[in-house]
Protein backbone atom coordinates (compact mmCIF):
# COMPACT_ATOMS: atom_id res chain seq x y z
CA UNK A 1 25.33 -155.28 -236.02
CA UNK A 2 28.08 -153.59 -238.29
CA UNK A 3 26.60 -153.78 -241.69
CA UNK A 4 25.37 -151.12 -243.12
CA UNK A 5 21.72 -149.79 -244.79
CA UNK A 6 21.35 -151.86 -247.80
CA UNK A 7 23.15 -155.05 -247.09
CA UNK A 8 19.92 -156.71 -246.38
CA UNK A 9 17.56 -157.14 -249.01
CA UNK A 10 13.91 -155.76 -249.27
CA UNK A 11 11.21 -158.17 -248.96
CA UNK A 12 9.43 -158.53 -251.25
CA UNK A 13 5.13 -158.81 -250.85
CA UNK A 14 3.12 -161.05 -252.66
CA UNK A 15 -0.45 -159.42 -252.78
CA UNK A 16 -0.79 -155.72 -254.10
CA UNK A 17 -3.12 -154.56 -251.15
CA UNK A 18 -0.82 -155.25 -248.31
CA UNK A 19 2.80 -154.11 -248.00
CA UNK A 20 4.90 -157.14 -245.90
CA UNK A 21 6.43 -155.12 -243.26
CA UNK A 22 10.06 -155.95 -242.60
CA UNK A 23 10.78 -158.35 -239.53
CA UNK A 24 11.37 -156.10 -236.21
CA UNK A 25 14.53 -156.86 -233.68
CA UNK A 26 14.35 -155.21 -230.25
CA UNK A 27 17.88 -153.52 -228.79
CA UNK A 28 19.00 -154.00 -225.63
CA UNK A 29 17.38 -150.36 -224.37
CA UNK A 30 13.91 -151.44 -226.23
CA UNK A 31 13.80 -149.73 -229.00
CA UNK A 32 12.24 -151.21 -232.08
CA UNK A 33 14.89 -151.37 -234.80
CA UNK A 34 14.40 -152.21 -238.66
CA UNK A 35 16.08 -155.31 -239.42
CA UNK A 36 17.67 -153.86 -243.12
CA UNK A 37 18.02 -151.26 -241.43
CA UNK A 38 19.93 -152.01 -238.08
CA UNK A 39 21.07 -147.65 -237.88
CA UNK A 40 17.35 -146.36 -238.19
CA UNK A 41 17.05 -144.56 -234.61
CA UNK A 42 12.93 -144.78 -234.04
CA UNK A 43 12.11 -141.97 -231.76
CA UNK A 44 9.97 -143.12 -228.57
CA UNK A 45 6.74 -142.78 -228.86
CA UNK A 46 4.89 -141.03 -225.98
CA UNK A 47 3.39 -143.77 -223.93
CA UNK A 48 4.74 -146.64 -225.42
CA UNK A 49 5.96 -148.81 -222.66
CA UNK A 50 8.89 -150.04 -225.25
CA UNK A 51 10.20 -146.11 -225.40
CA UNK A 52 10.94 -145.11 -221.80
CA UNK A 53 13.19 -142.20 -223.27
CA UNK A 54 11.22 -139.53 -222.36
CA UNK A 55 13.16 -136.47 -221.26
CA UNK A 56 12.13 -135.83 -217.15
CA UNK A 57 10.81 -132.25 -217.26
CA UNK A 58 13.03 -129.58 -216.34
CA UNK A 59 12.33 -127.67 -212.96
CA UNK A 60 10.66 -124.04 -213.71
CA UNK A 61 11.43 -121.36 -211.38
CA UNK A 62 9.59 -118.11 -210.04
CA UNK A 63 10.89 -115.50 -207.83
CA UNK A 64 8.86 -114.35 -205.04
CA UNK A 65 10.09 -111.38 -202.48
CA UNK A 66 13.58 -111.74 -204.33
CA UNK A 67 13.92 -115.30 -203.70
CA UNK A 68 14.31 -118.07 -206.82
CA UNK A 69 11.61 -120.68 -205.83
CA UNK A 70 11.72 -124.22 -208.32
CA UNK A 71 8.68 -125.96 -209.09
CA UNK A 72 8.77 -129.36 -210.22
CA UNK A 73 6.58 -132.02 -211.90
CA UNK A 74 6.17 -135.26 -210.09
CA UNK A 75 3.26 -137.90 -210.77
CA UNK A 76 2.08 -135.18 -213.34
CA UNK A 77 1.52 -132.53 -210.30
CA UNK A 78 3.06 -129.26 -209.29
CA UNK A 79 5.64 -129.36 -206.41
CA UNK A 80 7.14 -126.31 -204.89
CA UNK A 81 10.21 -126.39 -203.05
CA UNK A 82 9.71 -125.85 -199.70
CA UNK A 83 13.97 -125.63 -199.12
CA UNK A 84 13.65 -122.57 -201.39
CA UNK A 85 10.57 -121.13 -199.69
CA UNK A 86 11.96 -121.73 -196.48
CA UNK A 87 15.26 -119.34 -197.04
CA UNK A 88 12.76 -116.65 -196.26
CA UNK A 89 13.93 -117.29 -193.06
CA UNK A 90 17.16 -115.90 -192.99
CA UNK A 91 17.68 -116.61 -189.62
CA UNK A 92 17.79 -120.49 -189.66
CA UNK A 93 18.58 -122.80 -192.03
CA UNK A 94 15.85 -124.44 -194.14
CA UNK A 95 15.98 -127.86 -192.57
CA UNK A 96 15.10 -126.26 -189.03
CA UNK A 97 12.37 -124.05 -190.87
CA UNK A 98 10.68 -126.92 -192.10
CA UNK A 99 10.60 -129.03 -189.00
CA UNK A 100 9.29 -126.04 -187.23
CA UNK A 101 6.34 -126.03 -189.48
CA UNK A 102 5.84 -130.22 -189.16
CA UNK A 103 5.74 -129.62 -185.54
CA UNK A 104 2.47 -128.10 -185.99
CA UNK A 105 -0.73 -129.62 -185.18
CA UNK A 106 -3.05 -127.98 -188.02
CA UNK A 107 0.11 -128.50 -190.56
CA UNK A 108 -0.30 -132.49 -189.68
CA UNK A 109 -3.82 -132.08 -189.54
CA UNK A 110 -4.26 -130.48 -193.27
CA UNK A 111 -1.56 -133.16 -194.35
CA UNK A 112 -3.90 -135.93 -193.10
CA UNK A 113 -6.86 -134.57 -194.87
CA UNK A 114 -4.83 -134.22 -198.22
CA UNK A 115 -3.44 -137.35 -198.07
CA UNK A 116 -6.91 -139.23 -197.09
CA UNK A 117 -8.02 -137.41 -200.37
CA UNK A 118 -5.43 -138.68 -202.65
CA UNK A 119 -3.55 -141.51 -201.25
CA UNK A 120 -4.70 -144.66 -200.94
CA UNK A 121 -1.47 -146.17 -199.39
CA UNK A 122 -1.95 -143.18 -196.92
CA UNK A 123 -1.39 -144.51 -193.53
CA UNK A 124 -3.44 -142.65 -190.64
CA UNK A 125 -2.60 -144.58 -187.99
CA UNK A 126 0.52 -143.92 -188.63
CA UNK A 127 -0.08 -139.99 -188.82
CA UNK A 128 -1.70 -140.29 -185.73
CA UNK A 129 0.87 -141.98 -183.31
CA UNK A 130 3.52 -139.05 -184.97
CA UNK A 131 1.24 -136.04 -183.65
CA UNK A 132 1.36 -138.10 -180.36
CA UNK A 133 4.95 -138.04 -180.46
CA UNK A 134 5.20 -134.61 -181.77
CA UNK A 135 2.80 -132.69 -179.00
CA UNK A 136 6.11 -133.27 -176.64
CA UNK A 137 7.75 -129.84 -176.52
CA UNK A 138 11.55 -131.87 -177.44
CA UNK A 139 10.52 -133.79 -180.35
CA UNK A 140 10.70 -133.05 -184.06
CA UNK A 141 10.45 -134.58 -187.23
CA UNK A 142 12.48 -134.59 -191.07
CA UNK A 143 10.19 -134.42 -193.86
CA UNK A 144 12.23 -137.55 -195.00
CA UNK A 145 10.76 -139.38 -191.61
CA UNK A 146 7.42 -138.07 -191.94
CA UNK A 147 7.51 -139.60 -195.67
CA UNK A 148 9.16 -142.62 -194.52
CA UNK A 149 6.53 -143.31 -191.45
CA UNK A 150 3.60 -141.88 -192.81
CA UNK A 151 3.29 -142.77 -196.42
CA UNK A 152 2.55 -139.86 -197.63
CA UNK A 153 2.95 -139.05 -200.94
CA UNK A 154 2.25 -134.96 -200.74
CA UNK A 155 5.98 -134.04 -199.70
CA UNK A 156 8.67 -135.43 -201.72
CA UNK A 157 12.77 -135.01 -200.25
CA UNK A 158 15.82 -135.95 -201.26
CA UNK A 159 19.49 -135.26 -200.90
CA UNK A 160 22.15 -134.06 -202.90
CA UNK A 161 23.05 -131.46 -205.37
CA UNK A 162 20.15 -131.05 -206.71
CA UNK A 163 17.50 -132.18 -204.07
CA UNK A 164 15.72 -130.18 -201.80
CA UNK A 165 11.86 -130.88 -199.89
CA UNK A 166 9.30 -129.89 -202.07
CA UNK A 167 5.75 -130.00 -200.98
CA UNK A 168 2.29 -130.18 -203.59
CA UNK A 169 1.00 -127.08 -204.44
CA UNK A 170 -1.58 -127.58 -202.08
CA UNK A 171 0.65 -128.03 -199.09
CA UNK A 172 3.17 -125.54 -200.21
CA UNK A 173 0.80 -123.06 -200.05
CA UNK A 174 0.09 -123.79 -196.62
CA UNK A 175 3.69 -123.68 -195.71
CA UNK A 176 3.68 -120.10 -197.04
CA UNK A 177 0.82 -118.72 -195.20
CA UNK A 178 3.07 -120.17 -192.21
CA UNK A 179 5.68 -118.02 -193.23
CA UNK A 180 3.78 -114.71 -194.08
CA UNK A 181 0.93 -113.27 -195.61
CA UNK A 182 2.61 -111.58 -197.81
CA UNK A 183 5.09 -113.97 -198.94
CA UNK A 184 1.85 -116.53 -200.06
CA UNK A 185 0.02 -113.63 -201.81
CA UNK A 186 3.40 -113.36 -204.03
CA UNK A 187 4.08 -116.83 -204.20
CA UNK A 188 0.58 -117.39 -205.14
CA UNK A 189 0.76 -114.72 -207.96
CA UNK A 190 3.83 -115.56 -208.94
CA UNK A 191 2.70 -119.29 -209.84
CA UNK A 192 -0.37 -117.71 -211.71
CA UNK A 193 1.53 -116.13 -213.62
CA UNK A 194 3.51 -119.45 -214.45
CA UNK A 195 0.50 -121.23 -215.06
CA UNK A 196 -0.70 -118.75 -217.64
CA UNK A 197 2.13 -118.22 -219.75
CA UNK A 198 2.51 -121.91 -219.95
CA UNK A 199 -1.42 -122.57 -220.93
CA UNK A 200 -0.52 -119.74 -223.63
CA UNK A 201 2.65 -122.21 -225.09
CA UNK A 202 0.53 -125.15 -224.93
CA UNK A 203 -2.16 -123.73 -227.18
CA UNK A 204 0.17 -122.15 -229.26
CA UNK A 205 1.14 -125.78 -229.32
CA UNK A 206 -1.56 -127.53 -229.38
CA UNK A 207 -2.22 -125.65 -232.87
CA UNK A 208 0.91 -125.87 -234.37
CA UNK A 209 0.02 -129.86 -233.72
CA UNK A 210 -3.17 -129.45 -235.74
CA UNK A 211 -1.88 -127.87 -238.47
CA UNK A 212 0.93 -130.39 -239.13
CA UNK A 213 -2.00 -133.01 -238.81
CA UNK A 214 -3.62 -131.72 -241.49
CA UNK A 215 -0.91 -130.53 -243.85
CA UNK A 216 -0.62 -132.74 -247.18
CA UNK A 217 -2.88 -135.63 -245.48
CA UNK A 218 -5.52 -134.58 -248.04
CA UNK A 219 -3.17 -134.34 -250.92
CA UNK A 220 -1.86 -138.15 -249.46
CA UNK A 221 -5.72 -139.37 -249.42
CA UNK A 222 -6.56 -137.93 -252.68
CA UNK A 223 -3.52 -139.36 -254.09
CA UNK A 224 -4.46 -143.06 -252.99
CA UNK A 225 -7.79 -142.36 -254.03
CA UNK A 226 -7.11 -140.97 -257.28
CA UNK A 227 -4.18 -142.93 -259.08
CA UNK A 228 -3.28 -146.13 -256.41
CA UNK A 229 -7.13 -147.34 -256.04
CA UNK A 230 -7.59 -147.10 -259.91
CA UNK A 231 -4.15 -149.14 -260.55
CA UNK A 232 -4.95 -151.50 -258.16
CA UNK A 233 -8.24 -152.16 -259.10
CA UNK A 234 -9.50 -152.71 -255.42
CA UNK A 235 -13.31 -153.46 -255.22
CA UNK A 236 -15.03 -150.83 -253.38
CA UNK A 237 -15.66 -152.67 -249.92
CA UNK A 238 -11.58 -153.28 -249.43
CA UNK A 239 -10.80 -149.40 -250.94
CA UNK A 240 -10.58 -148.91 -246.61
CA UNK A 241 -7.37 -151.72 -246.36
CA UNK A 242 -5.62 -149.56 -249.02
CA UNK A 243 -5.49 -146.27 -247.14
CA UNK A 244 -4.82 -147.83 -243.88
CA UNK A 245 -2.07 -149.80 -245.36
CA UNK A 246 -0.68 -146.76 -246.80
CA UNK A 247 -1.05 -144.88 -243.43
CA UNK A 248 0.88 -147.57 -241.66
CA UNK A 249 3.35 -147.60 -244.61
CA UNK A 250 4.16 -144.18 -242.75
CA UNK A 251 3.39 -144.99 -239.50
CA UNK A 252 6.39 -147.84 -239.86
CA UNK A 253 8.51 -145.35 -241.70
CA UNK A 254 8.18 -142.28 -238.41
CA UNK A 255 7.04 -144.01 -235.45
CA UNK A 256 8.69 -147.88 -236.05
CA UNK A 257 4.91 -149.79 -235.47
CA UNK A 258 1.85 -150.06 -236.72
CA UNK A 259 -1.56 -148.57 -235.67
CA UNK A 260 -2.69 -151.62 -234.24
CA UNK A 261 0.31 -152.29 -232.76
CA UNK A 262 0.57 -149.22 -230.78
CA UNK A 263 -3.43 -149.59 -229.73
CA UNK A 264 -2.51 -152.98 -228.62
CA UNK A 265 0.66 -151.84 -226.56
CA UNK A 266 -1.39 -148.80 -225.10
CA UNK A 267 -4.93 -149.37 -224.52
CA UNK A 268 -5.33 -146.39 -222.56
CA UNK A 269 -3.92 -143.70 -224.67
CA UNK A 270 -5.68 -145.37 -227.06
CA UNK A 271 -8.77 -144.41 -225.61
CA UNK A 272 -7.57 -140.10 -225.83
CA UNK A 273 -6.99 -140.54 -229.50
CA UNK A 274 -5.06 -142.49 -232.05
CA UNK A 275 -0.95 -142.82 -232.54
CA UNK A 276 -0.65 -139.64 -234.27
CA UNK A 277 -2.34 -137.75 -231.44
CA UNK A 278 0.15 -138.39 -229.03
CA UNK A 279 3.43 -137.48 -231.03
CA UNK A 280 5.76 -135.25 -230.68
CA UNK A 281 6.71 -131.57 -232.61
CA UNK A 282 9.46 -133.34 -234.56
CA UNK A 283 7.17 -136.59 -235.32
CA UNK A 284 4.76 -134.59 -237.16
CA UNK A 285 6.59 -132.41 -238.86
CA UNK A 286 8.32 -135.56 -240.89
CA UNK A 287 4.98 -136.85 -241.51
CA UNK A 288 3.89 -134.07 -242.92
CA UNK A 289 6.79 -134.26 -245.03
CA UNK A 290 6.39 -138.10 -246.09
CA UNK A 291 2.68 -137.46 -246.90
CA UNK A 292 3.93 -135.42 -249.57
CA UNK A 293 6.87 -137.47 -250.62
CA UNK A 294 4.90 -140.95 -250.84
CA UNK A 295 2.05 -139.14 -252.60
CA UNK A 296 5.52 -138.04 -255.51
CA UNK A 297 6.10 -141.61 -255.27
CA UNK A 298 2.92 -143.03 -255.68
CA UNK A 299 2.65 -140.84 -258.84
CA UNK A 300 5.92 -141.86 -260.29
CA UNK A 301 4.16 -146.24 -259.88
CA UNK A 302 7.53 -146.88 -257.51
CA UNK A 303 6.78 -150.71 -256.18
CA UNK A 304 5.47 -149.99 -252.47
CA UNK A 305 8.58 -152.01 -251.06
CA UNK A 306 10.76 -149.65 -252.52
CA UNK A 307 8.75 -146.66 -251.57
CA UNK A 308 9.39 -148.07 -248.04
CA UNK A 309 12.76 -147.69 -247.98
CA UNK A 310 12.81 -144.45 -249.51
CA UNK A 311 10.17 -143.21 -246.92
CA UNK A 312 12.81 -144.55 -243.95
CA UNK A 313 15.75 -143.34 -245.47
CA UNK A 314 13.86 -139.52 -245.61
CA UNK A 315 12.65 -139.68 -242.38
CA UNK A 316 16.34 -140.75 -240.85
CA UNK A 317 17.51 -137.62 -242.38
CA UNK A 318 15.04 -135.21 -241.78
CA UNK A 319 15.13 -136.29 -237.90
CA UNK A 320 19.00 -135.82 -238.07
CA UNK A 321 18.22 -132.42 -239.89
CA UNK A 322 15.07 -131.52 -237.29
CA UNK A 323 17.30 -132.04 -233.97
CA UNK A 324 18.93 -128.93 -234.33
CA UNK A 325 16.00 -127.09 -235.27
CA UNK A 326 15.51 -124.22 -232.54
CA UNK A 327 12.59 -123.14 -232.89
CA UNK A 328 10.53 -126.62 -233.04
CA UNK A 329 12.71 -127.02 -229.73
CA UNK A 330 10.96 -124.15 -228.09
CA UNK A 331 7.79 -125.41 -229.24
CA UNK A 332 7.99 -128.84 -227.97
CA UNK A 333 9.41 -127.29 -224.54
């Protein structure tokens, strides 16, 4: 659509209690867009199957005995990159390494225990006919076949650039007491280390997060209570629809749905905590700020339509302004 933020007109709600939310259109990525306002960029929402925008999460890397080893997340679990581990070996090249290792009874054996464990697509029958194959002096085996045969979901390779074997922590570890006591005791240290400073950042996070959930919501609550209930004159058994209308007022303003329409969309994440718990640095910092402005606006008796698209208008600009924000970056990293 070309036109631009205030072509279309704001509906307009017949009752006083409940604002008429404007009808949503879905672009051609998923993304719920407001229909006056066809611009508005809503950012994804974590685990809403609509917003698959998520960033994948950058590799993090630790040097052990000199060498830069990458760790990476996949199915929310550590990997460690066996290519890097394996350049330990300066003799061979990684590849050979590796298959050296695979070649090993006890390194198919722990495999096969890890994988009966944690994969239930694991195939052991599979697993066994390759150890068959592999007590022959002449044969080897790719982690790539071994994946491809086996199933197994414990080693992840691919090709390229930027791909590389890399094994779950659990495994990788036992490929480094393959290649040395002393390079696991450093590896092993080395990814303590990680683990720490990046428990420290999520704390840190985890109570910036709090704080920003808190900021102005009791100034927003005592607002409603104190000037919009009395205005309204809402009997005291529907006082409840009022405040959750005016938190979904904001919800639609920051996150582009309802409450009840994320619950309905994730009924999972619904069960760790509510909308709000699950966004993001940037999310909650323009809440925080909209709290505060509709609270202004409530004062000043602005018509809840056009607090609406004053609310949407603030938040477009405040993301625009927040995206370039370096230190909420490092928080949210």
């Amino acid at each position: 659509m070309s036109s631009t933020p205030g072509d279309a007109p704001i509906p307009r709600t017949a009752s006083q209690t409940h604002i008429q939310m404007p009808e949503m259109a879905v672009d051609s990525a998923g993304m719920r867009m407001f229909a006056y306002l066809p611009e508005y960029p809503v950012p994804p929402i974590k685990g809403n199957p609509q917003n698959s925008f998520m960033k994948p999460k950058k590799s993090q890397v630790i040097q052990v005995s000199g060498l830069d080893v990458s760790i990476r997340e996949i199915r929310s679990e550590d990997y460690i990159s066996l290519t890097d581990m394996a350049k330990s070996r300066n003799n061979q090249t990684t590849d050979t390494v590796i298959q050296a290792w695979l070649k090993r009874g006890n390194t198919l054996k722990f495999i096969e225990l890890w994988e009966g464990e944690n994969n239930p697509d694991f195939n052991p029958l599979q697993m066994q006919g390759i150890r068959m194959e592999l007590s022959e002096e002449a044969n080897y085996i790719s982690a790539k076949q071994l994946i491809e045969r086996a199933g197994i979901i414990s080693i992840e390779s691919r090709r390229g650039r930027y791909g590389g074997t890399y094994a779950h922590r659990d495994i990788a570890f036992e490929f480094a007491t393959w290649l040395s006591p002393e390079f696991k005791y450093y590896l092993i240290k080395e990814f303590d280390r990680l683990k720490r400073e990046e428990a420290k950042r999520l704390e840190q996070q985890w109570d910036h997060r709090r704080f920003l959930s808190k900021v102005n919501y009791r100034l927003h609550t005592s607002t409603i209570q104190e000037v919009l209930i009395p205005a309204i004159q809402a009997p005291k058994n529907k006082e409840w629809i009022i405040y959750a209308d005016e938190a979904d007022l904001l919800n639609m303003a920051v996150f582009g749905t309802t409450a009840r329409q994320w619950r309905e969309s994730n009924p999972e994440l619904a069960k760790q905590g509510n909308m709000r718990d699950h966004a993001d640095i940037f999310q909650l910092n323009v809440l925080a700020n909209l709290e505060s402005l509709n609270s202004f606006l409530i004062e000043e008796g602005r018509p809840k339509e056009d607090r609406f698209e004053m609310l949407t208008r603030a938040a477009l600009s405040q993301y625009r302004r927040l995206a370039h924000d370096e230190n909420l970056k490092k928080l949210e990293e």
